[in-house]
Protein backbone atom coordinates (compact mmCIF):
# COMPACT_ATOMS: atom_id res chain seq x y z
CA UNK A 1 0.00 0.00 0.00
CA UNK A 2 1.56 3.29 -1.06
CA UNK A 3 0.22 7.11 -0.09
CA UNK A 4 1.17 9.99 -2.12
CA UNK A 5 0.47 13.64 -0.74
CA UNK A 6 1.14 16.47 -3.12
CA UNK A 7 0.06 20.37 -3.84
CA UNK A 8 -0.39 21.97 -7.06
CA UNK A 9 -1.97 25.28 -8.73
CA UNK A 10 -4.42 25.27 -11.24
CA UNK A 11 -3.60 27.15 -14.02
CA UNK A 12 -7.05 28.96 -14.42
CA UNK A 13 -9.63 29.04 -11.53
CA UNK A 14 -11.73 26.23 -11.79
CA UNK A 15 -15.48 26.80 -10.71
CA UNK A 16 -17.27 24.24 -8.22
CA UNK A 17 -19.70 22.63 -11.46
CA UNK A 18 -16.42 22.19 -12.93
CA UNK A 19 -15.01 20.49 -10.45
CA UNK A 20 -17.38 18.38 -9.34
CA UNK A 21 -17.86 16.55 -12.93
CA UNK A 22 -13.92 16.12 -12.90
CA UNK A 23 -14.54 14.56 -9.71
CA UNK A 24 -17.09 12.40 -10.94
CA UNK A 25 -15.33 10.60 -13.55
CA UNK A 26 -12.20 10.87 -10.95
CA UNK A 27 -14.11 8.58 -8.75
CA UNK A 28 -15.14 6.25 -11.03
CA UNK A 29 -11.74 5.60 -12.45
CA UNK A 30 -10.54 5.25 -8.74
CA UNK A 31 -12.77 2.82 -7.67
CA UNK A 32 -12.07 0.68 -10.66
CA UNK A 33 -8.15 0.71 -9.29
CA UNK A 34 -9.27 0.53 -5.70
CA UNK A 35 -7.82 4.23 -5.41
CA UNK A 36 -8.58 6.07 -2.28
CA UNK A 37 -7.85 9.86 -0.92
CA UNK A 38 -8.78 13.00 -0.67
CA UNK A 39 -9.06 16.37 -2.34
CA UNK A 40 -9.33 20.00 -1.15
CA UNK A 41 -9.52 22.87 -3.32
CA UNK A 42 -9.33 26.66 -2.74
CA UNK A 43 -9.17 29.52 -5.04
CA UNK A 44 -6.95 27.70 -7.67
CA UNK A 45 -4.91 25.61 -5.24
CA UNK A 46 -5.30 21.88 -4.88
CA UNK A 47 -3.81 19.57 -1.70
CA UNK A 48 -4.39 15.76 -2.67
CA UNK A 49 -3.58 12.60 -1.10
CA UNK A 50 -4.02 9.39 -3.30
CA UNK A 51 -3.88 6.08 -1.49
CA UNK A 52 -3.41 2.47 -3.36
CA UNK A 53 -1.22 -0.22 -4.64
CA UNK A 54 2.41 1.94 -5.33
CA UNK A 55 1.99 0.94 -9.29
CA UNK A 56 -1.56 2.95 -9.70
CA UNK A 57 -0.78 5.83 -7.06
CA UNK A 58 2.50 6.17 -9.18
CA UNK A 59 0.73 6.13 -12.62
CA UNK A 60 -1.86 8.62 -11.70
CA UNK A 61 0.54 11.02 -9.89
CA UNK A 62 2.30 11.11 -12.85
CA UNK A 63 0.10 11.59 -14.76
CA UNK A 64 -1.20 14.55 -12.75
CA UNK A 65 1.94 15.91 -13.28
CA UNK A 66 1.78 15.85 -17.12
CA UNK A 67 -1.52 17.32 -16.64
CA UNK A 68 -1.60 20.87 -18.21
CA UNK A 69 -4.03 22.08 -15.99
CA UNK A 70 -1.99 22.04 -12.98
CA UNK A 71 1.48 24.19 -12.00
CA UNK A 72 3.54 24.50 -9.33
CA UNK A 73 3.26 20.41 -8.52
CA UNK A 74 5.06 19.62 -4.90
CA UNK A 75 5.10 16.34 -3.63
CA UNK A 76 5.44 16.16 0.21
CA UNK A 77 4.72 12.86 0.91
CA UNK A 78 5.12 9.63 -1.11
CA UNK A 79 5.41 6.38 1.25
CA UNK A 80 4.31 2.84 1.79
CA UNK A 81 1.59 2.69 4.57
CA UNK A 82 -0.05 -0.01 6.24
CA UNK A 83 -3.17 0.83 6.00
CA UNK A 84 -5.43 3.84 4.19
CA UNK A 85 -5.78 7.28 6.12
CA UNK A 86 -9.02 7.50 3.95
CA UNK A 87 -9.92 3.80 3.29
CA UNK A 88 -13.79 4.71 2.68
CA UNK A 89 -13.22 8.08 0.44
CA UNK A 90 -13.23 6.97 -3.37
CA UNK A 91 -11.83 10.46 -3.79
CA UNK A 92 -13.27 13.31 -0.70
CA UNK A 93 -13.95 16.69 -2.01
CA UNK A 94 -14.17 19.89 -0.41
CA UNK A 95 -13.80 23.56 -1.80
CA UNK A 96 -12.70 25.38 1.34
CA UNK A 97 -13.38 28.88 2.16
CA UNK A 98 -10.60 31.20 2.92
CA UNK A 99 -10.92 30.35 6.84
CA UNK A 100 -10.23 26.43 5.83
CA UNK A 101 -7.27 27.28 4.06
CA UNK A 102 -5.49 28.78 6.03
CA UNK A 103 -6.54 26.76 8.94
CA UNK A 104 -4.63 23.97 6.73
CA UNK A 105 -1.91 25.85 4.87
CA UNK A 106 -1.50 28.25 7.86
CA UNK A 107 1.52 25.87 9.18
CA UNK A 108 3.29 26.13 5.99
CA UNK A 109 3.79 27.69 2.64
CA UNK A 110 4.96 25.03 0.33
CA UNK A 111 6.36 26.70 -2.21
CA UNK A 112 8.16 28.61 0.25
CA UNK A 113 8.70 25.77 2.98
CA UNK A 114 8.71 22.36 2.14
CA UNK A 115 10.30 21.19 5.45
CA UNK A 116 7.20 20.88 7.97
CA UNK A 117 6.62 20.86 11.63
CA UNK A 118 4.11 19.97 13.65
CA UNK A 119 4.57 18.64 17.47
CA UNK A 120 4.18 15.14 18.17
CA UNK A 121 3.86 14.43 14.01
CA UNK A 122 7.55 12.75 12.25
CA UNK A 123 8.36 14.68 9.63
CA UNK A 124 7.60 12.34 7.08
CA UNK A 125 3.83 12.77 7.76
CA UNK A 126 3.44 16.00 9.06
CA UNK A 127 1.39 17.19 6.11
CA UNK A 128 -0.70 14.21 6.66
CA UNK A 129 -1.41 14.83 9.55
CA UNK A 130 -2.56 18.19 8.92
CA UNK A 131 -4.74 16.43 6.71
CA UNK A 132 -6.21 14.60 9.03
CA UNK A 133 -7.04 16.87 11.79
CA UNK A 134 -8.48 19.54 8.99
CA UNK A 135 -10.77 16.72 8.00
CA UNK A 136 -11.84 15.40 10.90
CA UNK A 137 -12.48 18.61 12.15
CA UNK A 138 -14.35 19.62 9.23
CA UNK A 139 -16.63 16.93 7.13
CA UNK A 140 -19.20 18.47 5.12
């Protein structure tokens, strides 16, 4: 099992009908690879996690990054895991308001900071686990 955590800029702002049909089809292709993760969006900036077998996290990242909608691609995590963060989310959505973003990308900025801390996290999932507190904190 493999987890992949990156963030990336859309090129153009994307509106929420857009979004959602990309996520759609998204989902679908995930759950035919048994893809799992999550996805939060705000005013042209993406933070993803994909979890899966290493081969189809690996394609689809890559892909992603050949993807000519998106700039700015940082990878912070990418790391075999025992067992899914987000094992019932085909792909989790949430367009976050300006209060949710920075509530998330307050700790950092990554394309100024890609070295993250957070007490009590190892620094290998730090970003995760900013993840993970944002989202239990706030489901929709």
């Amino acid at each position: 099992m493999h987890q992949l955590v990156y963030v990336s800029s859309a090129v153009e702002l994307v509106n929420e009908d857009v979004l959602k049909a990309l996520l759609v089809k998204s989902r679908a292709n995930n759950e035919a690879i048994h893809l799992t993760g999550m996805l939060l969006y705000h005013d042209g900036n993406f933070i993803q996690v994909l979890e899966g077998e290493k081969e189809q996290v690996l394609k689809l990242f890559h892909k992603i990054e050949k993807d000519a909608r998106h700039r700015g691609i940082i990878k912070l995590i990418s790391v075999s895991i025992q067992s899914r963060d987000f094992p019932d989310w085909s792909m989790g959505f949430k367009s976050l308001s300006a209060q949710d973003y920075k509530q998330v990308m307050g700790y950092f900025d990554p394309t100024v900071n890609k070295q993250l801390k957070v007490p009590g996290a190892s620094d290998d999932r730090v970003a995760l686990s900013l993840l993970k507190t944002f989202t239990a904190n706030n489901i929709y």
